[in-house]
C-alpha atoms as a PDB file:
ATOM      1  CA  UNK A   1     -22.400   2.182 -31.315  1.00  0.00           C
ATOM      2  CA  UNK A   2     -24.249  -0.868 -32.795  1.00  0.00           C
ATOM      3  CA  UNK A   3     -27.954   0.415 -34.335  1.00  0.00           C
ATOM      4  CA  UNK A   4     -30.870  -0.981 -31.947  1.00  0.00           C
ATOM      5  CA  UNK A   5     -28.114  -1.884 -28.770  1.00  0.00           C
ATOM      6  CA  UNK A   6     -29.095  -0.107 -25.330  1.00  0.00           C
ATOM      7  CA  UNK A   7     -26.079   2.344 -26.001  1.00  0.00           C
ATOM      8  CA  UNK A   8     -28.180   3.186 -29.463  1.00  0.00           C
ATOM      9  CA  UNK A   9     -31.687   3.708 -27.530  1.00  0.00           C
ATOM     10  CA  UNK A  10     -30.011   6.063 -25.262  1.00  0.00           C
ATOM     11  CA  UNK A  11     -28.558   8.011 -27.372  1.00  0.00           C
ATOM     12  CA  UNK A  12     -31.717   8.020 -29.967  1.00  0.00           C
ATOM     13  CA  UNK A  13     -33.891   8.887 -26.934  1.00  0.00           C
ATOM     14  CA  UNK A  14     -31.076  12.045 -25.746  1.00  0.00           C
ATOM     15  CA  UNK A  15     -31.678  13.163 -29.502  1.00  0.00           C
ATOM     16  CA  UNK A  16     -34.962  12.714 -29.967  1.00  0.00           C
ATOM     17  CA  UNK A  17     -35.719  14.789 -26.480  1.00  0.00           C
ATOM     18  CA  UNK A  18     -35.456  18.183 -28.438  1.00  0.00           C
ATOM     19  CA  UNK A  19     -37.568  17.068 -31.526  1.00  0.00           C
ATOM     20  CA  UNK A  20     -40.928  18.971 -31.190  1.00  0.00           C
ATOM     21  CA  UNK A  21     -43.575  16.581 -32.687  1.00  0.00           C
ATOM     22  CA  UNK A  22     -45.927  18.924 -32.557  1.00  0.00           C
ATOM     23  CA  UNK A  23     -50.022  17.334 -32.259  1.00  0.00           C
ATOM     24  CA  UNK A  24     -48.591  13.868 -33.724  1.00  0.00           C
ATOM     25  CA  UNK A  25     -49.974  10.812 -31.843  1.00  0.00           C
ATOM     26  CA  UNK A  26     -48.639   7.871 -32.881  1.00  0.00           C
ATOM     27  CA  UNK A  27     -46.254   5.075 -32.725  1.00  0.00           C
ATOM     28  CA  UNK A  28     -45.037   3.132 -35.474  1.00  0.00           C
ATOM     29  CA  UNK A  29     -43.353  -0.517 -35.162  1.00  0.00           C
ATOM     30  CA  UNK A  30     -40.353  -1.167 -37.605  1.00  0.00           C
ATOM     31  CA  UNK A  31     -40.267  -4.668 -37.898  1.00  0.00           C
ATOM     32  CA  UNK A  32     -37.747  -6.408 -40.037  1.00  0.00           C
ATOM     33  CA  UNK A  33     -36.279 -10.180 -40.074  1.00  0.00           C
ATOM     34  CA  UNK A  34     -33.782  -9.634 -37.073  1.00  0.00           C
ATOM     35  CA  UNK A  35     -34.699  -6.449 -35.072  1.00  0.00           C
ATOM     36  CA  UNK A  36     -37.685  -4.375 -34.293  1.00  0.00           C
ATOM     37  CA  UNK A  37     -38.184  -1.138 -32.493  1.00  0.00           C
ATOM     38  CA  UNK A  38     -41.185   1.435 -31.613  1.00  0.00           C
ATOM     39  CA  UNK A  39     -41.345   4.818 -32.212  1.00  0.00           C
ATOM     40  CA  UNK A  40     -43.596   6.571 -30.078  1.00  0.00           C
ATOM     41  CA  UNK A  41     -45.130  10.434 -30.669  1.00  0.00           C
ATOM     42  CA  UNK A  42     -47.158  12.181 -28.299  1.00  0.00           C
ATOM     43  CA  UNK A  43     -47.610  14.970 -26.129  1.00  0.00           C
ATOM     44  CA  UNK A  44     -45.303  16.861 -28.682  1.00  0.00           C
ATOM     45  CA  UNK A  45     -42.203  14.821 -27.785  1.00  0.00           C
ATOM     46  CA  UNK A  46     -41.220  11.678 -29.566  1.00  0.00           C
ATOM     47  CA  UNK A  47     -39.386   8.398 -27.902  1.00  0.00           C
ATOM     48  CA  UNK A  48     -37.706   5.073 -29.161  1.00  0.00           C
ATOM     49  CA  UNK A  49     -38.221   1.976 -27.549  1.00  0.00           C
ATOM     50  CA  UNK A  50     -37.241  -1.795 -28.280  1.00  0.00           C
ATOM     51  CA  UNK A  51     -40.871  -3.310 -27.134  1.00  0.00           C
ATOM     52  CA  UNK A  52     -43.286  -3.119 -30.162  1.00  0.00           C
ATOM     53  CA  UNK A  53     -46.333  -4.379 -27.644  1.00  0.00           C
ATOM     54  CA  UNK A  54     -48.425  -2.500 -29.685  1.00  0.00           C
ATOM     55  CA  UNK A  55     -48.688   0.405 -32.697  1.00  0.00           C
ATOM     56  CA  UNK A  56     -50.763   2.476 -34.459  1.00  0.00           C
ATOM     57  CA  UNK A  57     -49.253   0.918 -37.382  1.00  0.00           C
ATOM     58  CA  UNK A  58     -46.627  -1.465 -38.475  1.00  0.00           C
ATOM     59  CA  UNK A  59     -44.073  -1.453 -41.156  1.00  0.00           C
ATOM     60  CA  UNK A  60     -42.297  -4.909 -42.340  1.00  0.00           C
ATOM     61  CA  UNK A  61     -39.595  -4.460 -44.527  1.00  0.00           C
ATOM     62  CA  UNK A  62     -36.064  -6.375 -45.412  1.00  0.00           C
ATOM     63  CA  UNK A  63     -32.778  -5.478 -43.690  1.00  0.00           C
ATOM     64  CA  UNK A  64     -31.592  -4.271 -46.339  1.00  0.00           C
ATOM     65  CA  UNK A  65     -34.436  -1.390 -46.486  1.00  0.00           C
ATOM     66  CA  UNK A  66     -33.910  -0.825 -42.289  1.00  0.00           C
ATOM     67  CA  UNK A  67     -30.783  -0.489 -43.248  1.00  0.00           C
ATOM     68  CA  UNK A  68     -31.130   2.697 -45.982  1.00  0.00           C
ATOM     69  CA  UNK A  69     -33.581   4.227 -43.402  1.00  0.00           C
ATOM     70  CA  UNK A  70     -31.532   3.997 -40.615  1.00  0.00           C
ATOM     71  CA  UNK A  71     -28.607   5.495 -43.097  1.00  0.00           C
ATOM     72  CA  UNK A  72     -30.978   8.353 -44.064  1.00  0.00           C
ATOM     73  CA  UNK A  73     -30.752   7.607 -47.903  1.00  0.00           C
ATOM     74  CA  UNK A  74     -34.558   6.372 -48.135  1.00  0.00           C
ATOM     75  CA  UNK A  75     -37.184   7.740 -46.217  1.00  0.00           C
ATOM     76  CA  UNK A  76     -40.084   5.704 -44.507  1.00  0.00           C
ATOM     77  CA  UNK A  77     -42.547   7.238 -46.759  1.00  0.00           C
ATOM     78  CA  UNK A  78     -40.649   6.527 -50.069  1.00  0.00           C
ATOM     79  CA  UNK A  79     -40.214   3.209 -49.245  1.00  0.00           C
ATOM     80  CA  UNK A  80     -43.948   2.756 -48.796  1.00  0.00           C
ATOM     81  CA  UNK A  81     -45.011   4.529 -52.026  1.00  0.00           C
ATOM     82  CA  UNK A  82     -42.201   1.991 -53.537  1.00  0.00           C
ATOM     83  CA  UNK A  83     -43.502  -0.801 -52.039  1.00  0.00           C
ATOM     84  CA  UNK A  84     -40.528  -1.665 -49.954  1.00  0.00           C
ATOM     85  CA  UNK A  85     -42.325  -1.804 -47.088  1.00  0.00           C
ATOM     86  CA  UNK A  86     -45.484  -3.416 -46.520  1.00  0.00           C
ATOM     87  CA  UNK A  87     -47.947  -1.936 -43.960  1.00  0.00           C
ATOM     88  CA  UNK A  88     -50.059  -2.549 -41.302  1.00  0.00           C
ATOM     89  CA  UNK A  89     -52.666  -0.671 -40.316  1.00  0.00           C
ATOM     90  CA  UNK A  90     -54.039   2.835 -41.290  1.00  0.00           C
ATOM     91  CA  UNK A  91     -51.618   5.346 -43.193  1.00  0.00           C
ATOM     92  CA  UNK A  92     -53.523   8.075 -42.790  1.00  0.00           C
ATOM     93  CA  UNK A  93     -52.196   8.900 -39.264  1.00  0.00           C
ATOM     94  CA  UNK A  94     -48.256   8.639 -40.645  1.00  0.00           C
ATOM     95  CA  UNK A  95     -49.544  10.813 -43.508  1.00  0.00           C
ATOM     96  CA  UNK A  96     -50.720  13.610 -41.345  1.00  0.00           C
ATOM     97  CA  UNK A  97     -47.576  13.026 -39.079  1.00  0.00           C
ATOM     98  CA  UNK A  98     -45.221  13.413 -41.759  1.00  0.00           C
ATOM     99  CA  UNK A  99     -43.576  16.391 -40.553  1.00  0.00           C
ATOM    100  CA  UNK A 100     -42.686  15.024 -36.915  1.00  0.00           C
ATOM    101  CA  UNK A 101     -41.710  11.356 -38.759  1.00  0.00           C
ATOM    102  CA  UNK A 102     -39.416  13.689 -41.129  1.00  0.00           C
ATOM    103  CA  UNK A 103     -37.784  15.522 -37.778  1.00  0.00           C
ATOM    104  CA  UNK A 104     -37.365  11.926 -35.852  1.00  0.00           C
ATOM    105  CA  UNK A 105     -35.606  10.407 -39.032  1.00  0.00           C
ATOM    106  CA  UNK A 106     -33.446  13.250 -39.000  1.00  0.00           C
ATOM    107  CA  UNK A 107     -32.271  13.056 -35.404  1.00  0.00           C
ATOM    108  CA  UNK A 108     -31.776   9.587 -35.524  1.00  0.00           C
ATOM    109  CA  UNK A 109     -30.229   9.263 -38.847  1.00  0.00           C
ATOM    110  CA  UNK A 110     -27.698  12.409 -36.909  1.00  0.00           C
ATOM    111  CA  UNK A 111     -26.735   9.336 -34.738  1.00  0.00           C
ATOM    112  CA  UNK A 112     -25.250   7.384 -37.433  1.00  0.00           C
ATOM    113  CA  UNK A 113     -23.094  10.372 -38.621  1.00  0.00           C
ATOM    114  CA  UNK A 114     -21.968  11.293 -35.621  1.00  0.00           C
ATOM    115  CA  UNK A 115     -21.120   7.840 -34.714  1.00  0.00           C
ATOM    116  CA  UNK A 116     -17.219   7.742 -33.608  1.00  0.00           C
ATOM    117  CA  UNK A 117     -14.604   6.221 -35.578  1.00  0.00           C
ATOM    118  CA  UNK A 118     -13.299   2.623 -34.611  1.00  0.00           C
ATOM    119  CA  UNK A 119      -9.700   3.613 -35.133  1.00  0.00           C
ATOM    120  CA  UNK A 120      -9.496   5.130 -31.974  1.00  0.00           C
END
C-alpha cells in the first residue's frame, strides 16, 4: 500500500477510528516537497485527510524526515526540538496534545508494519 494513496487514507482512517484523542483539538498539516496530508483531532476521535485547506499548525520538513516519521523511528516532536522540521504556527496546542499525537503516530506507523509483503 503506497504511504499517502487513497488505499493508505482508508486504512489510516479504519485505524485511527479506535484512537481516543481525548480533549485534543487540533489539526496539523505535514507538508513536505512532494506530498502533504492533515491530521485532524477533535471530538475525541482523530482523522487523516489529503486536503491541508487549513491547520492549527503546519510542519515543513524534507522527505527524508516524512519518511522516518511515517517509519516510526523519529517522532514529530523530536524532529522539532532537532530542528528538522520547521513550524508554523503556535506549538503550544501540539504540546498539550502530545499524548493523542503519540497514539495517532502509533496507529499509523502500525500501518507500515502491517503492510503485506510484495512477494505474494
Amino acid at each position: 500500500m503506497e504511504f499517502l494513496s487513497d488505499e493508505w487514507y482508508e486504512a489510516a482512517n479504519r485505524a485511527l477510528k479506535d484512537v481516543d484523542t481525548g480533549q485534543a483539538d487540533l489539526s496539523v498539516a505535514y507538508v513536505s516537497e512532494k506530498s502533504s496530508h492533515c491530521i485532524v483531532l477533535a471530538n475525541g476521535s482523530a482523522s487523516v485527510r489529503p486536503e491541508v485547506d487549513s491547520a492549527d499548525i503546519t510542519l515543513r520538513q524534507t522527505r527524508d524526515v516524512t519518511d522516518e516519521l511515517r517509519q516510526g523511528s523519529l517522532s514529530a516532536l523530536t524532529a522539532i526540538q532537532e530542528g528538522l522540521i520547521a513550524v508554523e504556527g503556535d506549538l503550544a496546542p501540539l504540546i498539550a496534545a502530545r499524548d493523542a499525537v503519540a497514539a495517532v503516530d502509533k496507529a499509523l506507523v502500525a500501518l507500515e508494519e502491517y503492510e503485506p509483503s510484495q512477494e505474494l
